[in-house]
C-alpha atoms as a PDB file:
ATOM      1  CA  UNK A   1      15.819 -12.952   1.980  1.00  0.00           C
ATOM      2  CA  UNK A   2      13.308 -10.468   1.812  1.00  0.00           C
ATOM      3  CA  UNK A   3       9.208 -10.700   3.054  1.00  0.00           C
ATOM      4  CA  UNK A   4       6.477  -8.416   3.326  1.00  0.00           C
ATOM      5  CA  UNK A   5       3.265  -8.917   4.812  1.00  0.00           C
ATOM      6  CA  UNK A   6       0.092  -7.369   4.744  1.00  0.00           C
ATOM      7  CA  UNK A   7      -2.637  -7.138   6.997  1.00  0.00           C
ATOM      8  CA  UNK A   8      -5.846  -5.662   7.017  1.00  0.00           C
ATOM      9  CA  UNK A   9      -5.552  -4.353  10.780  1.00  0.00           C
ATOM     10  CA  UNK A  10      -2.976  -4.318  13.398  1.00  0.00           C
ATOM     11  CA  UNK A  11      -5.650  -6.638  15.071  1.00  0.00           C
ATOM     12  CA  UNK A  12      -4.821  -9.420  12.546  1.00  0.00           C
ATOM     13  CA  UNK A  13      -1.390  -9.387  13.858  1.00  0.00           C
ATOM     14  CA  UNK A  14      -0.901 -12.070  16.292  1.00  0.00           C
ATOM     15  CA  UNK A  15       1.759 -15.444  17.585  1.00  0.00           C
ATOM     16  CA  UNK A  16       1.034 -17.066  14.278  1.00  0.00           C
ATOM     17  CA  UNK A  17       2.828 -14.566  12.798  1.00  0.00           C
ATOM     18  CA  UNK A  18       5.655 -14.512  14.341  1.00  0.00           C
ATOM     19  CA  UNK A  19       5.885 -18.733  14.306  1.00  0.00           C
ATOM     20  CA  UNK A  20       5.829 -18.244  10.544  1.00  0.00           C
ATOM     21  CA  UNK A  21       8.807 -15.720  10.551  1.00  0.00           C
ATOM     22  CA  UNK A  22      10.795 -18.125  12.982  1.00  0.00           C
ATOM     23  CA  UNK A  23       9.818 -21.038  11.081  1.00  0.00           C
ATOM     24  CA  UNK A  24      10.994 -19.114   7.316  1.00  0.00           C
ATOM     25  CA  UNK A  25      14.692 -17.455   9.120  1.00  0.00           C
ATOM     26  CA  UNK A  26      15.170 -20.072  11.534  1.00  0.00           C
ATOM     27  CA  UNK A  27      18.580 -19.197  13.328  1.00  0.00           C
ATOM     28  CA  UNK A  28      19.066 -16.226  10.765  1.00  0.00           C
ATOM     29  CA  UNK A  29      19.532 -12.343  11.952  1.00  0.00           C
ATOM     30  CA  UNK A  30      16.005 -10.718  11.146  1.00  0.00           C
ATOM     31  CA  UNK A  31      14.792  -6.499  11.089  1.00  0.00           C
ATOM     32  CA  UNK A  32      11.178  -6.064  11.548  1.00  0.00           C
ATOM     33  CA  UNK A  33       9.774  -2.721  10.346  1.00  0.00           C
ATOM     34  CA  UNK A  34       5.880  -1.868  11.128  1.00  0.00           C
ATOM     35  CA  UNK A  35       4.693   0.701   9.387  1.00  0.00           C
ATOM     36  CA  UNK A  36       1.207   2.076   8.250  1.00  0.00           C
ATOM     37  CA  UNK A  37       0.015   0.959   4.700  1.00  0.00           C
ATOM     38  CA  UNK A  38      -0.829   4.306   2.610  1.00  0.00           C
ATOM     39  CA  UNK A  39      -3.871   3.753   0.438  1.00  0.00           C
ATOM     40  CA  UNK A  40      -4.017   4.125  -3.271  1.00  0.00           C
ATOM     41  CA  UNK A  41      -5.096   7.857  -3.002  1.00  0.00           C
ATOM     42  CA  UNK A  42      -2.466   8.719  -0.060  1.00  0.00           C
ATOM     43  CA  UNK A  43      -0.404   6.978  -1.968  1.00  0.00           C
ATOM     44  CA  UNK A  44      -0.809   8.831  -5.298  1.00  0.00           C
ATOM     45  CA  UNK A  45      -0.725  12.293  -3.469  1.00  0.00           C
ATOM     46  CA  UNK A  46       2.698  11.724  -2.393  1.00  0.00           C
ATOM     47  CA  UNK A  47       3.892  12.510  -6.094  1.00  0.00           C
ATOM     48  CA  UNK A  48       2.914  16.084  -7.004  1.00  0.00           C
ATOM     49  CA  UNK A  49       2.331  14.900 -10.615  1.00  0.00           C
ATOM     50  CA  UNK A  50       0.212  12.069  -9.330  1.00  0.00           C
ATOM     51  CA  UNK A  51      -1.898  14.028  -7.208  1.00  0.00           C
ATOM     52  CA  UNK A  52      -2.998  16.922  -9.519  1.00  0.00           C
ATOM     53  CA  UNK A  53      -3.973  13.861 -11.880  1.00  0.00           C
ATOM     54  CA  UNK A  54      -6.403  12.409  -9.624  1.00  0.00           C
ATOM     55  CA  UNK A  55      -7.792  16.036  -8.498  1.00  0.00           C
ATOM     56  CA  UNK A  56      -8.464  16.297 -11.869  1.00  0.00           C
ATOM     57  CA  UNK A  57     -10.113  13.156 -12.153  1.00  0.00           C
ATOM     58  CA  UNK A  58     -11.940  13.847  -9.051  1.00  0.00           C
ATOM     59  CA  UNK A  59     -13.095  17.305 -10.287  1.00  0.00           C
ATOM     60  CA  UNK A  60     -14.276  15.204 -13.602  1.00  0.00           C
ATOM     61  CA  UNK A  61     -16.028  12.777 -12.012  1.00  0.00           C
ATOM     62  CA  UNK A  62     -18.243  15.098  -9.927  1.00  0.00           C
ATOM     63  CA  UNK A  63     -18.662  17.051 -13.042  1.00  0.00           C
ATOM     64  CA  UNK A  64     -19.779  13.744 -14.438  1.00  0.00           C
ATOM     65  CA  UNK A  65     -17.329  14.544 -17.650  1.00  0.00           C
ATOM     66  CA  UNK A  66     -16.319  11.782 -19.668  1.00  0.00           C
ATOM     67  CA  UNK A  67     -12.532  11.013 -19.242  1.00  0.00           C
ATOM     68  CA  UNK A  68     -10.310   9.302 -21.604  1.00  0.00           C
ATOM     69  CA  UNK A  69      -7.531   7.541 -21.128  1.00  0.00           C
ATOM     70  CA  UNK A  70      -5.083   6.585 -23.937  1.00  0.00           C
ATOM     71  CA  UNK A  71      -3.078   3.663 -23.832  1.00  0.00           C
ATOM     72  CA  UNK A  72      -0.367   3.482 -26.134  1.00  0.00           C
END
């Protein structure tokens, strides 16, 4: 079984938490990863592609150019 959860801050974290995870594996093995949560733009800069896009976009907006988007 496989779970992810989010949280807004580190601060949200607390014994609830880890009640729930007993409670849903019980007497199972379990891994626990933490790991910062990217945001969209971090995100999108990881991909080269990605991130000249939305430098582009950027550049447009500021420019206050119209941008189109087609959707096929």
């Amino acid at each position: 079984m496989y779970t992810t959860y989010h949280f807004q801050s580190a601060t949200d974290i607390n014994t609830d938490i880890l009640d729930a995870i007993k409670a849903v594996f019980k007497g199972k093995p379990v891994v626990i990863t933490v790991e910062e949560e990217l945001d969209e733009t971090a995100f999108l800069s990881t991909n080269p592609a990605n991130k000249d896009m939305l430098l582009k976009s950027i550049a447009q907006d500021k420019n206050e150019e119209s941008i189109t988007v087609k959707v096929d």
